[in-house]
N, C-alpha and C. Protein backbone atom coordinates (compact mmCIF):
# COMPACT_ATOMS: atom_id res chain seq x y z
N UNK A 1 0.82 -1.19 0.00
CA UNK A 1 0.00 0.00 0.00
C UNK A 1 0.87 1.26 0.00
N UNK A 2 1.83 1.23 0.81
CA UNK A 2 2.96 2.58 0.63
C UNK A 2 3.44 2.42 -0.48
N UNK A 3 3.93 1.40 -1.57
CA UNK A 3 4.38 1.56 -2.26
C UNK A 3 3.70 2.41 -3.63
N UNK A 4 2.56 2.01 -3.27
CA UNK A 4 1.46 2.68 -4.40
C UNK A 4 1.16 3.65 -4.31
N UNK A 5 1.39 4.70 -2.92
CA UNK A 5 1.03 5.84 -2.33
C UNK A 5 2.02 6.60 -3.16
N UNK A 6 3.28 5.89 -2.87
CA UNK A 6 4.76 6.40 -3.16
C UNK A 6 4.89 7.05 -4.89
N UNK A 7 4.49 5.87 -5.35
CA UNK A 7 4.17 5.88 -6.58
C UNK A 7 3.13 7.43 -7.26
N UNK A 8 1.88 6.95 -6.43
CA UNK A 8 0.93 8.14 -7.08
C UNK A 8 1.41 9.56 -6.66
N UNK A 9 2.17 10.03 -5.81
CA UNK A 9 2.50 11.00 -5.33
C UNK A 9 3.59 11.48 -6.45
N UNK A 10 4.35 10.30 -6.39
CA UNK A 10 5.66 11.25 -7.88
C UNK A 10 5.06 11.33 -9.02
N UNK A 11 3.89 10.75 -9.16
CA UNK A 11 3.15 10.65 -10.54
C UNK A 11 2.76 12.22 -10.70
N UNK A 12 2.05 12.42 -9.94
CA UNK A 12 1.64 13.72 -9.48
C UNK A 12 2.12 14.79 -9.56
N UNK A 13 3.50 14.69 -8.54
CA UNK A 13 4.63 15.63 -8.88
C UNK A 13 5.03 15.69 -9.94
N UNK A 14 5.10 14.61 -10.26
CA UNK A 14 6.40 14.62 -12.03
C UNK A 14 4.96 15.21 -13.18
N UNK A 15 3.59 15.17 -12.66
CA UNK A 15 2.52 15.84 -13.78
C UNK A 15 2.39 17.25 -13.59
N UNK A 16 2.73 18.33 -12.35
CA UNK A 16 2.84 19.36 -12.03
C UNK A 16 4.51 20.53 -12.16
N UNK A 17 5.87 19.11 -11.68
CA UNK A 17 6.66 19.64 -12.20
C UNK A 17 7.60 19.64 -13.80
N UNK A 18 7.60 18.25 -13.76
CA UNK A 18 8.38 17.93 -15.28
C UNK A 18 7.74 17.89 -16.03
N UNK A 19 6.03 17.42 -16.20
CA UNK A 19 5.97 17.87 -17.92
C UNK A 19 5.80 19.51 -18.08
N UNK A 20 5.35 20.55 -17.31
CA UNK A 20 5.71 21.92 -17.77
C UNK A 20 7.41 22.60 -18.38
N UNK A 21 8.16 21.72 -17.44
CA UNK A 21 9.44 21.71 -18.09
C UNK A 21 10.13 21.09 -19.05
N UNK A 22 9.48 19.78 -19.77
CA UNK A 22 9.37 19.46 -20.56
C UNK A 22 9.37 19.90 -21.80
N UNK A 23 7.34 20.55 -21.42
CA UNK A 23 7.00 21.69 -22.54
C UNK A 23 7.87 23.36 -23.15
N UNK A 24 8.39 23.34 -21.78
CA UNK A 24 9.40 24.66 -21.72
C UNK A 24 10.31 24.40 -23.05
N UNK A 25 11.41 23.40 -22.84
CA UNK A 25 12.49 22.74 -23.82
C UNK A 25 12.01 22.69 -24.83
N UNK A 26 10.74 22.38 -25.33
CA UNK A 26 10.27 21.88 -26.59
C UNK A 26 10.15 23.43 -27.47
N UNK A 27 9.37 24.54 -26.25
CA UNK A 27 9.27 25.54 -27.60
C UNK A 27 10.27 25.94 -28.56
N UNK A 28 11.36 26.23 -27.83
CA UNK A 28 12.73 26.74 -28.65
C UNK A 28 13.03 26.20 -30.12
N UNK A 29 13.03 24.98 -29.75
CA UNK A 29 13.77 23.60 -30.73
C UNK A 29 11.77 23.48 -31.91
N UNK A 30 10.79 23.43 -31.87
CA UNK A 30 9.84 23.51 -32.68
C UNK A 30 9.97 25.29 -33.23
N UNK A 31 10.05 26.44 -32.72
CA UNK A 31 10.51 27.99 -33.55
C UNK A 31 11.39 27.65 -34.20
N UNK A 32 12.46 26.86 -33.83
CA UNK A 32 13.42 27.38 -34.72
C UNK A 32 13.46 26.44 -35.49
N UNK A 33 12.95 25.16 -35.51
CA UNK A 33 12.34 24.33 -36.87
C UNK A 33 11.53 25.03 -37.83
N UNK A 34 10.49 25.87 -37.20
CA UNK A 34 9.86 26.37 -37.96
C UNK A 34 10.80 27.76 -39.23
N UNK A 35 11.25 28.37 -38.34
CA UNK A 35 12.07 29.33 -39.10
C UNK A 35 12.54 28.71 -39.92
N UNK A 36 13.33 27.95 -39.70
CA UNK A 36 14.10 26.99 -40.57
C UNK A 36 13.44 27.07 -41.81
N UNK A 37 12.59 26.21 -41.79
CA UNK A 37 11.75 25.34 -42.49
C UNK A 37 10.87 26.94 -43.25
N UNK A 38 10.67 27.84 -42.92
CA UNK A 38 10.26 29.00 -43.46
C UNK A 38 11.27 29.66 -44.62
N UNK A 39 13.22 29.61 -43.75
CA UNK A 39 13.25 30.26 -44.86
C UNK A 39 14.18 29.46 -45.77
N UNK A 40 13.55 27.97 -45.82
CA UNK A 40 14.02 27.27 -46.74
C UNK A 40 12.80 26.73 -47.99
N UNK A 41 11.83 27.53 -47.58
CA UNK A 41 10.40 27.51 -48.46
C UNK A 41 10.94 27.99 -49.87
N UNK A 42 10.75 26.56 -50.99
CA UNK A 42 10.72 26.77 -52.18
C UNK A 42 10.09 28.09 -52.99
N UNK A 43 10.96 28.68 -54.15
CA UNK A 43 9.22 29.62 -54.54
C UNK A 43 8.31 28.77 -55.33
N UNK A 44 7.14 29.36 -55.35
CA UNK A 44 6.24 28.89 -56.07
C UNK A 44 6.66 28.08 -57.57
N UNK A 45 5.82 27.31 -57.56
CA UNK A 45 5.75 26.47 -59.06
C UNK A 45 4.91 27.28 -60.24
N UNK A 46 5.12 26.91 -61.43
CA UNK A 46 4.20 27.71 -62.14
C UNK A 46 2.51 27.60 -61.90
N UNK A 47 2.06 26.45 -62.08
CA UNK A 47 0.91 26.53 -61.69
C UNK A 47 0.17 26.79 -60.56
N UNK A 48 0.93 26.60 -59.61
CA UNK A 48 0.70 27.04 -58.16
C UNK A 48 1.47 28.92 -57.65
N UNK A 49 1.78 29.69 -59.22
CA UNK A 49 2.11 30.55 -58.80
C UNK A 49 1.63 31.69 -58.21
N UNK A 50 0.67 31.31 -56.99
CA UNK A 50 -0.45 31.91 -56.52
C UNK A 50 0.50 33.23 -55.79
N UNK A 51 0.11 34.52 -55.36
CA UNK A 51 0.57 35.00 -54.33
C UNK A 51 0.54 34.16 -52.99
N UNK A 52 1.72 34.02 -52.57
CA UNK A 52 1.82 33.82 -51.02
C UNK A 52 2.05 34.31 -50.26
N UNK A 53 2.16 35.82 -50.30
CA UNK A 53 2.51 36.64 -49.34
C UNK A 53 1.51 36.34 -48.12
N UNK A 54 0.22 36.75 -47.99
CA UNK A 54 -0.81 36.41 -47.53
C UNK A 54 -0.88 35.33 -46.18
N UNK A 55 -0.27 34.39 -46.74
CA UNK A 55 -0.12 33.00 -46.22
C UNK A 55 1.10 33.20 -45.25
N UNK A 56 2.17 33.66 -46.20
CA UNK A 56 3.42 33.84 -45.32
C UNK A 56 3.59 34.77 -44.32
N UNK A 57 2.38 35.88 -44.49
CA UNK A 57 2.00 37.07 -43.18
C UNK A 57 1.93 36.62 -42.32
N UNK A 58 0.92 35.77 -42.18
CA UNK A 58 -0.12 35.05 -41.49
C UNK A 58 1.05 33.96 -40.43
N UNK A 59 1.93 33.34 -41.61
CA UNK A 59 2.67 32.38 -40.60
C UNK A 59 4.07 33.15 -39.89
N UNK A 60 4.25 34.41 -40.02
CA UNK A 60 5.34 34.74 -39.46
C UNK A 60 4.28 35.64 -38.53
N UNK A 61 3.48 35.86 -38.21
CA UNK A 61 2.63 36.49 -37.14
C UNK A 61 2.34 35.24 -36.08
N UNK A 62 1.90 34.59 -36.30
CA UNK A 62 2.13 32.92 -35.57
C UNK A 62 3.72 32.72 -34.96
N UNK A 63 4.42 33.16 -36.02
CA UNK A 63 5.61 32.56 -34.93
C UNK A 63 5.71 33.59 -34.10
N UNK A 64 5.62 34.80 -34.14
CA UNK A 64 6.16 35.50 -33.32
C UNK A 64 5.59 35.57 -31.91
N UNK A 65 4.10 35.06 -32.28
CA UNK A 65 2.94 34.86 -31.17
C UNK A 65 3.58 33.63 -30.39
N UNK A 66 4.35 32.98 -31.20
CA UNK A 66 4.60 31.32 -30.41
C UNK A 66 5.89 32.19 -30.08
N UNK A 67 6.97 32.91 -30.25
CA UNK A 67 7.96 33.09 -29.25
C UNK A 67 7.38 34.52 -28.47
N UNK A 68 6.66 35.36 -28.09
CA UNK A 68 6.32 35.98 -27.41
C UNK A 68 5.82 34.98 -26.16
N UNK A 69 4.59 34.08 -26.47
CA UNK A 69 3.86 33.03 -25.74
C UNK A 69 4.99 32.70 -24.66
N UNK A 70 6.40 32.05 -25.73
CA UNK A 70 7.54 31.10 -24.96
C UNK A 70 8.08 32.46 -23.59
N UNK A 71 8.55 33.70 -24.60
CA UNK A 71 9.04 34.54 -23.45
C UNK A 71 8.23 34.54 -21.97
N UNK A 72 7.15 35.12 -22.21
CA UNK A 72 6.10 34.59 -21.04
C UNK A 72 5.62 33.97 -20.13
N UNK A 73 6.46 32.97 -20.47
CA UNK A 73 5.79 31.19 -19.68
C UNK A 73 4.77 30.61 -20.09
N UNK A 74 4.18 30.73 -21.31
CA UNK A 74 3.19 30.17 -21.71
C UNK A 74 3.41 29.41 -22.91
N UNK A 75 3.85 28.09 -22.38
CA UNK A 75 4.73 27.38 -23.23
C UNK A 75 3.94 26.45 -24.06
N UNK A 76 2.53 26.09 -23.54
CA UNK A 76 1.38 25.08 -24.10
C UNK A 76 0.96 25.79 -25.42
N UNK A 77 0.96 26.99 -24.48
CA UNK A 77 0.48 28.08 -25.88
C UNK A 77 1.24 28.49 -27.63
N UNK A 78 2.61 28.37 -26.80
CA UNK A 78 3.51 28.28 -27.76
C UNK A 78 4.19 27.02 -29.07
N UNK A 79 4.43 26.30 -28.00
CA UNK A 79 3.93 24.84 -28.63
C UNK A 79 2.64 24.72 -29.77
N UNK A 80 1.56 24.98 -29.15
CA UNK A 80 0.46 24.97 -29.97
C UNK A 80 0.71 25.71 -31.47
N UNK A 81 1.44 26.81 -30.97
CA UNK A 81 1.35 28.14 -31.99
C UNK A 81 2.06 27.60 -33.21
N UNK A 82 3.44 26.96 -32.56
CA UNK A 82 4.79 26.57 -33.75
C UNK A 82 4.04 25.26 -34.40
N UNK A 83 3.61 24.53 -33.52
CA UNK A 83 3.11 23.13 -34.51
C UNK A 83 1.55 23.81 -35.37
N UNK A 84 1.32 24.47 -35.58
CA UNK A 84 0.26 25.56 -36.50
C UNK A 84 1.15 25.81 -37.57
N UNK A 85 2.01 26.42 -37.55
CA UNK A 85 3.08 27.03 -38.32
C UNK A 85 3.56 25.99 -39.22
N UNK A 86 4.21 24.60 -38.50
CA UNK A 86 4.58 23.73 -39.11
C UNK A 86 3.73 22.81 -39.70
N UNK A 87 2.29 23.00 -39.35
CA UNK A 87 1.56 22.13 -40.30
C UNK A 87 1.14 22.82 -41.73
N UNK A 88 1.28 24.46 -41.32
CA UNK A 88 0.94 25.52 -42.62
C UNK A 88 2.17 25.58 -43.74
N UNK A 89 3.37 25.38 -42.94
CA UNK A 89 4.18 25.27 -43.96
C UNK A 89 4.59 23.90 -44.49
N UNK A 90 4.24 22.84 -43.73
CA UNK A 90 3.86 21.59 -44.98
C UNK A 90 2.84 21.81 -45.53
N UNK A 91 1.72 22.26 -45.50
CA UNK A 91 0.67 22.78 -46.75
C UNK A 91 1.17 23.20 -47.87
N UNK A 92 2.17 24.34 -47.60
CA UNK A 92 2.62 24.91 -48.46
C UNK A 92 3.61 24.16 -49.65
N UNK A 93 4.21 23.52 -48.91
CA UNK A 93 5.61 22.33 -49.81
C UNK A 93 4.46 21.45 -50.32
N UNK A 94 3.03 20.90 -49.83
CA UNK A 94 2.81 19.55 -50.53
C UNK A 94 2.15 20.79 -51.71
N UNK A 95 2.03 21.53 -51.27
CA UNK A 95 0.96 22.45 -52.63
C UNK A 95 1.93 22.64 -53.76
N UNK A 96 2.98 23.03 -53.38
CA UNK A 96 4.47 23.05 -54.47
C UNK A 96 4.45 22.06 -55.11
N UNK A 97 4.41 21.06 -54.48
CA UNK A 97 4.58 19.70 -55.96
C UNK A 97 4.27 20.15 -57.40
């Protein structure tokens, strides 16, 4: 029975202290994938030579929201923000084909 006590208690702890720190580590390393991955964005194809400015507003306003979020401590938020970013800019590469 103590052992299970023992158990649920670090469970607990480790759900209040380490995954927020977890999440902390992660924003950095997903921004700067994203940048990456932004300014290694092909240009347009001919048929897909749509304006993208629009699109690309849109996703560099997102990142900045996801590293403002990170400065903050609002790292769920940030997280959220960059994996947005990185699913918009694979949109963008599968649309390039």
């Amino acid at each position: 029975m103590m052992v299970w006590r023992a158990v649920l208690v670090a469970v607990v702890l480790w759900s209040f202290l380490g995954a927020p720190a977890a999440v902390a580590f992660q924003c950095p390393q997903l921004i700067k994938r994203a940048q990456d991955e932004l300014g290694a964005l092909p240009p347009p194809r001919a048929p897909q030579a749509v304006n993208r400015e629009p699109q690309l507003k849109l996703i560099r306003e997102r990142l900045a929201a996801a590293q403002a979020a990170h400065d903050r401590g609002g790292h769920g938020e940030s997280v959220k923000l960059a994996n947005e970013v990185l699913d918009m800019l694979d949109f963008i590469r599968r649309e390039n084909r």
